[in-house]
Protein backbone atom coordinates (compact mmCIF):
# COMPACT_ATOMS: atom_id res chain seq x y z
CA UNK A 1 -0.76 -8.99 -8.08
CA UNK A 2 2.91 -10.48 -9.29
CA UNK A 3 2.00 -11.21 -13.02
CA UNK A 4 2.47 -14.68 -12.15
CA UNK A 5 -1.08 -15.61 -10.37
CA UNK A 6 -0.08 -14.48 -6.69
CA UNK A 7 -2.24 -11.74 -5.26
CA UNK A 8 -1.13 -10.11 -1.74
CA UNK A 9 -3.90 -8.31 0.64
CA UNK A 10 -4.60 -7.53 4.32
CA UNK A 11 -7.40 -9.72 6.41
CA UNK A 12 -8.05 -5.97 8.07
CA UNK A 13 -9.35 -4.89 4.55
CA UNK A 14 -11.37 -7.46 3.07
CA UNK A 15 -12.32 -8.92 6.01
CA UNK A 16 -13.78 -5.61 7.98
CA UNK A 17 -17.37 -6.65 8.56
CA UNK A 18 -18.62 -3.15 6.50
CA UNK A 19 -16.83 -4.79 3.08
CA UNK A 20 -17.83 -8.48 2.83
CA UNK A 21 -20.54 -9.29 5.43
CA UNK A 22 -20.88 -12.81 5.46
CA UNK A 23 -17.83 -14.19 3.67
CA UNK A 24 -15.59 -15.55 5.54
CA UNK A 25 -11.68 -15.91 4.56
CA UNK A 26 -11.96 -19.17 2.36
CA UNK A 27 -15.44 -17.68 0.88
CA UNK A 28 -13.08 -14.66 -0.43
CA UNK A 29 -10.00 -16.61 -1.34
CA UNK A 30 -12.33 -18.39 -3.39
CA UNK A 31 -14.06 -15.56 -4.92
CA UNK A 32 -10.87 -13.76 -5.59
CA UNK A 33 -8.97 -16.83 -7.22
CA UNK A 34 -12.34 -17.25 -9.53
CA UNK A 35 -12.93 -13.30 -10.32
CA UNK A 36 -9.78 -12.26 -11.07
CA UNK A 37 -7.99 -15.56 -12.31
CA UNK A 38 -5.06 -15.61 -9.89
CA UNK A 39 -3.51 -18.97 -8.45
CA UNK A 40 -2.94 -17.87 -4.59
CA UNK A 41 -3.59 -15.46 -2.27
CA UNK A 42 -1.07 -13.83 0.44
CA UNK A 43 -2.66 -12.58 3.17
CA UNK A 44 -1.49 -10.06 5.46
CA UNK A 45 -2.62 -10.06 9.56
CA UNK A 46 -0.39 -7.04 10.42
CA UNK A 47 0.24 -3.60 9.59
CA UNK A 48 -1.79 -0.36 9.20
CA UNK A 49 -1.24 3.75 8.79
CA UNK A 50 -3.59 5.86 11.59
CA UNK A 51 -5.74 8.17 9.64
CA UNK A 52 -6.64 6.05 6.77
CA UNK A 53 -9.69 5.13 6.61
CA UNK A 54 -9.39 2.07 3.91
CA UNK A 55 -9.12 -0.77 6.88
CA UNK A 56 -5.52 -1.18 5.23
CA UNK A 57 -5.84 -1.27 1.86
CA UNK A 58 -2.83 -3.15 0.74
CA UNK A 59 -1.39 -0.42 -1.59
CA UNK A 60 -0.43 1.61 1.10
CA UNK A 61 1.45 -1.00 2.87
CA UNK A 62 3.75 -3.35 0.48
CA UNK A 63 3.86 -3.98 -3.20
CA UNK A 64 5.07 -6.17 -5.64
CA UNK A 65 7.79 -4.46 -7.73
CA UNK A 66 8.68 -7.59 -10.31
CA UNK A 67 7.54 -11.20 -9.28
CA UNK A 68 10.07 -11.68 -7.09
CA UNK A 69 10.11 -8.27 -5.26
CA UNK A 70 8.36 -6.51 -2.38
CA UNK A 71 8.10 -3.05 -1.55
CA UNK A 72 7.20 -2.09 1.73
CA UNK A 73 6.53 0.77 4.36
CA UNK A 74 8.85 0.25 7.08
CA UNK A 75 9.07 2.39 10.46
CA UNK A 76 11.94 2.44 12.16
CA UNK A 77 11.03 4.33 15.46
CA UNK A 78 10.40 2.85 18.09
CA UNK A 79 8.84 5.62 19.67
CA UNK A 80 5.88 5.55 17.11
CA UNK A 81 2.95 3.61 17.23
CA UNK A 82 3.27 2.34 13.98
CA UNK A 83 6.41 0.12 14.84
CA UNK A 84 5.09 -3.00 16.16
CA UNK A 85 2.52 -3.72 13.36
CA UNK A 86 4.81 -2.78 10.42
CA UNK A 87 7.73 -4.72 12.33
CA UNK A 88 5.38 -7.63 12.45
CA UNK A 89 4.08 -7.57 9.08
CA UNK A 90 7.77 -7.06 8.26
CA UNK A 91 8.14 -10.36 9.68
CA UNK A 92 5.17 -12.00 7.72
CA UNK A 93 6.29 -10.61 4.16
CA UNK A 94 9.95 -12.52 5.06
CA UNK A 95 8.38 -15.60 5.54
CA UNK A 96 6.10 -15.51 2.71
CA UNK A 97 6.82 -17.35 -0.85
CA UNK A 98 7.05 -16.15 -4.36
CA UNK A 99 5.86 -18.30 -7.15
CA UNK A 100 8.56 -20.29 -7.75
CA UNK A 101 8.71 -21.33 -3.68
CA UNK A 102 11.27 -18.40 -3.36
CA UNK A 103 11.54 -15.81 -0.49
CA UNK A 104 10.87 -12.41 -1.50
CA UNK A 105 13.55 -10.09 -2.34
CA UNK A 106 12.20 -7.45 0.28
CA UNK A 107 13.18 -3.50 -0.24
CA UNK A 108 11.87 -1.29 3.13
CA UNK A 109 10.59 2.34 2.56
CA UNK A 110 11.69 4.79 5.22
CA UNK A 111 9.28 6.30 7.27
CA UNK A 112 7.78 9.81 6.55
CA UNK A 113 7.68 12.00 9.55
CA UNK A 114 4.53 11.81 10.93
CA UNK A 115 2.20 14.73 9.21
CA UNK A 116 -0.80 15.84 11.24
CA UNK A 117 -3.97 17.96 9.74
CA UNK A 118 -3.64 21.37 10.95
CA UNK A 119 -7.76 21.74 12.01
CA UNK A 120 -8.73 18.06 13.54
CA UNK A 121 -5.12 17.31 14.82
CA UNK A 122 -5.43 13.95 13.73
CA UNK A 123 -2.68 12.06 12.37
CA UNK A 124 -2.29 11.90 8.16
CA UNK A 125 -1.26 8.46 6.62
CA UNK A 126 1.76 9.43 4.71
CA UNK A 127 3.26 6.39 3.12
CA UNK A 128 6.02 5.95 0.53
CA UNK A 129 4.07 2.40 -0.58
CA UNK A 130 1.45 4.33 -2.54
CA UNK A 131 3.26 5.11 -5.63
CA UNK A 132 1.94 4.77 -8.76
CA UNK A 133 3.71 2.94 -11.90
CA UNK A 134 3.15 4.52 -15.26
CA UNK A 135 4.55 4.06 -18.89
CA UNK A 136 7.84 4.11 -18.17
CA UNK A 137 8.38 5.98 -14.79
CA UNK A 138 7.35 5.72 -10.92
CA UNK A 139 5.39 8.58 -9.41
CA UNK A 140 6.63 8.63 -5.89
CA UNK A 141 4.74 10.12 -3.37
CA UNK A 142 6.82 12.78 -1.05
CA UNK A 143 5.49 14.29 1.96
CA UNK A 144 8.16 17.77 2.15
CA UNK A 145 10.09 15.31 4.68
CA UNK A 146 14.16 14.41 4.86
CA UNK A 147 12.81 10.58 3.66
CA UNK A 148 11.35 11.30 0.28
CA UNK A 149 15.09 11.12 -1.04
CA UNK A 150 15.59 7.68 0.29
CA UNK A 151 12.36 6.78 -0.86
CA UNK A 152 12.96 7.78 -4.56
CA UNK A 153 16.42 5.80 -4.54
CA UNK A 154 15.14 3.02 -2.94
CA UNK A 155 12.37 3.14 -5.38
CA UNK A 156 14.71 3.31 -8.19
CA UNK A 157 16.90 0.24 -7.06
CA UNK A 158 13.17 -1.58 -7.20
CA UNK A 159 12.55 0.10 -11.13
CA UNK A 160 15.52 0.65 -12.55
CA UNK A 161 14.32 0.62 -15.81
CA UNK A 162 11.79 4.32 -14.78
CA UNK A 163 12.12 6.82 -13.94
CA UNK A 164 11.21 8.03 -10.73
CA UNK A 165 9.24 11.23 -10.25
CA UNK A 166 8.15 12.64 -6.75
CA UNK A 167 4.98 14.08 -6.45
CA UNK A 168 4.17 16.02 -3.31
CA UNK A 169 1.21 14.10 -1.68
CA UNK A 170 0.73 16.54 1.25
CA UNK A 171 -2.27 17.73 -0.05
CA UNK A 172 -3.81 13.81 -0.56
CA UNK A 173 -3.39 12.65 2.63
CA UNK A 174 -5.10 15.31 4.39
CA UNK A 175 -8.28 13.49 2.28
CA UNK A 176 -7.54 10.44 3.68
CA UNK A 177 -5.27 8.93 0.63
CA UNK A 178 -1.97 9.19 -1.34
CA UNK A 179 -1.19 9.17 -5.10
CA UNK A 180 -1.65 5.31 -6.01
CA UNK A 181 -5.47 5.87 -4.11
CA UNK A 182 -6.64 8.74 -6.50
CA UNK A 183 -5.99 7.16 -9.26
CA UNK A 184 -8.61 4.45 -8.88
CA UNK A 185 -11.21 3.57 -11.24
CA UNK A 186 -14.81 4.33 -10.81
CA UNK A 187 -17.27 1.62 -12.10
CA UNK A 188 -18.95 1.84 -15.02
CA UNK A 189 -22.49 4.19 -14.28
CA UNK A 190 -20.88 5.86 -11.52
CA UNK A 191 -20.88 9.55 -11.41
CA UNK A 192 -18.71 11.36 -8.87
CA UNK A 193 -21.21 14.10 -6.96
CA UNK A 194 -19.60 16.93 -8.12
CA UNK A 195 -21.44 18.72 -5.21
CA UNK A 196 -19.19 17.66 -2.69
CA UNK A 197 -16.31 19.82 -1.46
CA UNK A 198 -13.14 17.56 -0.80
């Protein structure tokens, strides 16, 4: 969310038929605007990372940075199968609207290098859009890759007021999520099952 009542999300998220059976887009629009107090709600048709399994949870594909600011994870190789969805959802954050009828000021994240787990040989879903903001700094995610420099600058153009610390999120992604994911809240009664190896 901006701050300012605008909340941004992906129709591939909240609309996967294992999350909201039953509700269609208005239903949810409605239920979001009501639940969370926010005046509009962006959605996103485009974009995803392979080897998530969130349905394209917004955080790992574009943020807002101030109200007037997105953040987003770019590709720029063509040769990658990622680069007609984020291209295209490239083209949906331009023509979106801040609160005050503005465009967005948009900043692109480079592309990690494409990280693979060493057993399944499935592809990991490195991002640079799942950083985390804390009191006063950015924790970056970086991925061991020639990007995570650009990353942190472009990051620190978008927060110049942090600063901006890299964490190496190798180890995340090979669990399916980056640094922004882990940090999640669990609802109140829940109890993580210790049991389980990660």
């Amino acid at each position: 969310m901006d701050g300012h009542g605008t909340l941004l999300t992906t129709t591939s998220c909240l609309l996967a038929p294992t999350r909201n059976p039953g509700m269609d887009r208005a239903t949810l629009e409605a239920a979001l605007v009501a639940h969370l107090g926010v005046n509009r709600v962006l959605w996103l048709e485009h974009g995803h990372l392979e080897g998530a399994d969130t349905d394209a949870h917004i955080d790992t594909l574009a943020r807002f940075t101030d109200p007037h600011t997105i953040a987003y994870q770019a590709c720029d190789d063509p040769a990658d199968s990622h680069y007609e969805p984020l291209a295209a959802m490239a083209e949906e954050l331009a023509a979106l609207r801040d609160f005050e009828g503005r465009g967005y000021e948009l900043e692109p994240l480079p592309w990690p290098r494409a990280s693979y787990d060493e057993t399944s040989g499935r592809r990991l879903p490195a991002t640079y859009a799942n950083f985390l903001i804390v009191n006063g700094a950015v924790l970056a995610p970086t991925y061991g890759g020639p990007a995570d420099e650009h990353a942190r600058v472009v990051l620190g153009r978008c927060f110049p007021d942090r600063d901006i610390v890299p964490v190496d999120c190798r180890p995340l992604i090979r669990n399916f999520g980056s640094l922004h994911c882990v940090t999640m809240q669990l609802p109140a009664g829940i109890v993580p099952d210790r049991s389980v190896e990660t």
